[in-house]
C-alpha atoms as a PDB file:
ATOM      1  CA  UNK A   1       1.185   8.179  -7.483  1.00  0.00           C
ATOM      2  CA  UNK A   2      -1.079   5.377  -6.928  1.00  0.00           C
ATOM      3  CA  UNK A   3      -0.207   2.272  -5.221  1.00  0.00           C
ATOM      4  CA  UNK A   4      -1.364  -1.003  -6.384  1.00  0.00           C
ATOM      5  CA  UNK A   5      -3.199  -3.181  -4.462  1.00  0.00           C
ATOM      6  CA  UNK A   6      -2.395  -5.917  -2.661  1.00  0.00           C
ATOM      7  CA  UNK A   7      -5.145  -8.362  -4.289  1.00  0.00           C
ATOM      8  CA  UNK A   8      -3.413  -8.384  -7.537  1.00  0.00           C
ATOM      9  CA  UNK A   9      -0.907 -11.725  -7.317  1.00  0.00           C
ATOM     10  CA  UNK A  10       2.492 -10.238  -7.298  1.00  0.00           C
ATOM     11  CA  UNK A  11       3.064 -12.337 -10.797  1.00  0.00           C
ATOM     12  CA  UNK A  12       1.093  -9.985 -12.455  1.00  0.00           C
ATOM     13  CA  UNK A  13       2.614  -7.177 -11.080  1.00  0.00           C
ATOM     14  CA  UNK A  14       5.934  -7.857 -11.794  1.00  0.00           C
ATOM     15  CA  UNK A  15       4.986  -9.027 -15.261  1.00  0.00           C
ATOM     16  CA  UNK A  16       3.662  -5.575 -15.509  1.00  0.00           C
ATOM     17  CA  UNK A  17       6.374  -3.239 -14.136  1.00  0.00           C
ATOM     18  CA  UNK A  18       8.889  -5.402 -16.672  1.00  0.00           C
ATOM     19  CA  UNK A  19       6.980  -4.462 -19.749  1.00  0.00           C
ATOM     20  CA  UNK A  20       6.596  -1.083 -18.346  1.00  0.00           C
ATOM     21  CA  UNK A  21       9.873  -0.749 -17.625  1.00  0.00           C
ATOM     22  CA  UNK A  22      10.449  -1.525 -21.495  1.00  0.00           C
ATOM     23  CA  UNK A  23       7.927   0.131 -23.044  1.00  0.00           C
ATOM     24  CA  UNK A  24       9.481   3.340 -21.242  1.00  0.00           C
ATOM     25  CA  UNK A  25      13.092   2.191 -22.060  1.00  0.00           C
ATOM     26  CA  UNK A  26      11.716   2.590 -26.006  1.00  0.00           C
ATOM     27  CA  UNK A  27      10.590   6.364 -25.352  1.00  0.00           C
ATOM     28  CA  UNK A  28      13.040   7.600 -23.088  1.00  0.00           C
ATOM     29  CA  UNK A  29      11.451   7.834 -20.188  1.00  0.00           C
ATOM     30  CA  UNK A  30      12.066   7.150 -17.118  1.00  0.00           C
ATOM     31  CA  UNK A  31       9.991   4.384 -15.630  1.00  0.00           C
ATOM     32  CA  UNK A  32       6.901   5.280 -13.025  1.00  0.00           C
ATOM     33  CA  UNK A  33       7.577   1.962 -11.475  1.00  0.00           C
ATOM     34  CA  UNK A  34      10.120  -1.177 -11.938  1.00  0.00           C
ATOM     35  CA  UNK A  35      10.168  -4.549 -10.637  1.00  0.00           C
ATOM     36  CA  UNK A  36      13.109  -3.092  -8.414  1.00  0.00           C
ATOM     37  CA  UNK A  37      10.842  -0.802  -6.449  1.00  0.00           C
ATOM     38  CA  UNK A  38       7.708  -2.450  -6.865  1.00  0.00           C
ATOM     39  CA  UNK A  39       8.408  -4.136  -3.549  1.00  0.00           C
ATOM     40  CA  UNK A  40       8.143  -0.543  -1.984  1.00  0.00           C
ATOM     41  CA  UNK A  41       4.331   0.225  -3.602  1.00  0.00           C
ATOM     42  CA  UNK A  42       2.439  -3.157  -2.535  1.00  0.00           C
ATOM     43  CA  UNK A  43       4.191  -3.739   0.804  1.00  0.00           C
ATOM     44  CA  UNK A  44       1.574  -4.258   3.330  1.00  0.00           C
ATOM     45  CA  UNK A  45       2.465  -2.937   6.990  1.00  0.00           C
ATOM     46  CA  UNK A  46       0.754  -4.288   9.769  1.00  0.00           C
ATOM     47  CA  UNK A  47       0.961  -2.566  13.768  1.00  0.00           C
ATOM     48  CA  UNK A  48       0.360  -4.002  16.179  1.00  0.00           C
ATOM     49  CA  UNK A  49      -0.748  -1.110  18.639  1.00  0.00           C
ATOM     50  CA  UNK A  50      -0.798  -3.601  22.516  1.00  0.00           C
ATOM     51  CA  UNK A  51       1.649  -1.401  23.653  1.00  0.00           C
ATOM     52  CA  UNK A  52       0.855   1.799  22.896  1.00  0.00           C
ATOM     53  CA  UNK A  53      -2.535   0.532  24.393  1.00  0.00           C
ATOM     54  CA  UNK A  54      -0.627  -0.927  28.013  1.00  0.00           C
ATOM     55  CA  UNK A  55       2.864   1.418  28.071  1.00  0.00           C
ATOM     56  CA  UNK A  56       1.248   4.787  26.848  1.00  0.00           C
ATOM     57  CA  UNK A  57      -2.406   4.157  28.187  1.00  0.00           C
ATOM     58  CA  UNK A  58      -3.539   4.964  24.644  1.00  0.00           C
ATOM     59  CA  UNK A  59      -7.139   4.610  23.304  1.00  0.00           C
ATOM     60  CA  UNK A  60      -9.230   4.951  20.142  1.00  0.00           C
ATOM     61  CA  UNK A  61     -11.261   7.493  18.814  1.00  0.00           C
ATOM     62  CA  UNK A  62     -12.517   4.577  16.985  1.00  0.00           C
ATOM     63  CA  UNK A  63     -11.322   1.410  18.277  1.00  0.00           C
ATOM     64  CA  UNK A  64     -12.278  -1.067  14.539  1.00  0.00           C
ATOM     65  CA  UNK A  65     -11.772  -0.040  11.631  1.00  0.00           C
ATOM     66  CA  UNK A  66     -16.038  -0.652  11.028  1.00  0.00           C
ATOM     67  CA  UNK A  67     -16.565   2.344  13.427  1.00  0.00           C
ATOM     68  CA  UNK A  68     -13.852   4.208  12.065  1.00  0.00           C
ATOM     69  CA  UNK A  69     -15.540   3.862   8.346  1.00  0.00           C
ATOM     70  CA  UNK A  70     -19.147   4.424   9.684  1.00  0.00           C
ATOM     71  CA  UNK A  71     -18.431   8.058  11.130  1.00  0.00           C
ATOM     72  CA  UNK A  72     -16.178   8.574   7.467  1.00  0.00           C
ATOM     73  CA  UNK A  73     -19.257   7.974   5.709  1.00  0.00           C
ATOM     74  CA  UNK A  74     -21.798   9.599   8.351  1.00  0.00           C
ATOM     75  CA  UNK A  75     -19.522  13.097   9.102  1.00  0.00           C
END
């Protein structure tokens, strides 16, 4: 299942899970996604990692997300 993204206003989305939630009603299907658990696939969740850096002495393999993507793309 794909999740939507977060740069489409949530409007639209819900606009769009209510006239897919119809258009499956018609062909009795059950519906991928409603505006009831749309919520659940555009939710955003942010860390925030200070104390697993202090408490646990943890540290990055790649400490940004830039360095992270530039040894995705290099490896």
């Amino acid at each position: 299942m794909r999740f939507w993204s977060t740069w489409i206003p949530s409007y639209i989305q819900r606009s769009v899970a209510r006239y897919n939630e119809r258009l499956q009603s018609k062909i009795n299907r059950t519906p991928q996604f409603t505006p009831d658990n749309l919520k659940l696939y555009t939710n955003s969740v942010r860390l925030k990692v200070e104390r697993l850096e202090k408490e646990l002495s943890f540290s990055w393999k790649y400490p940004s997300a830039t360095s992270g993507l530039e040894a995705t793309l290099q490896g």
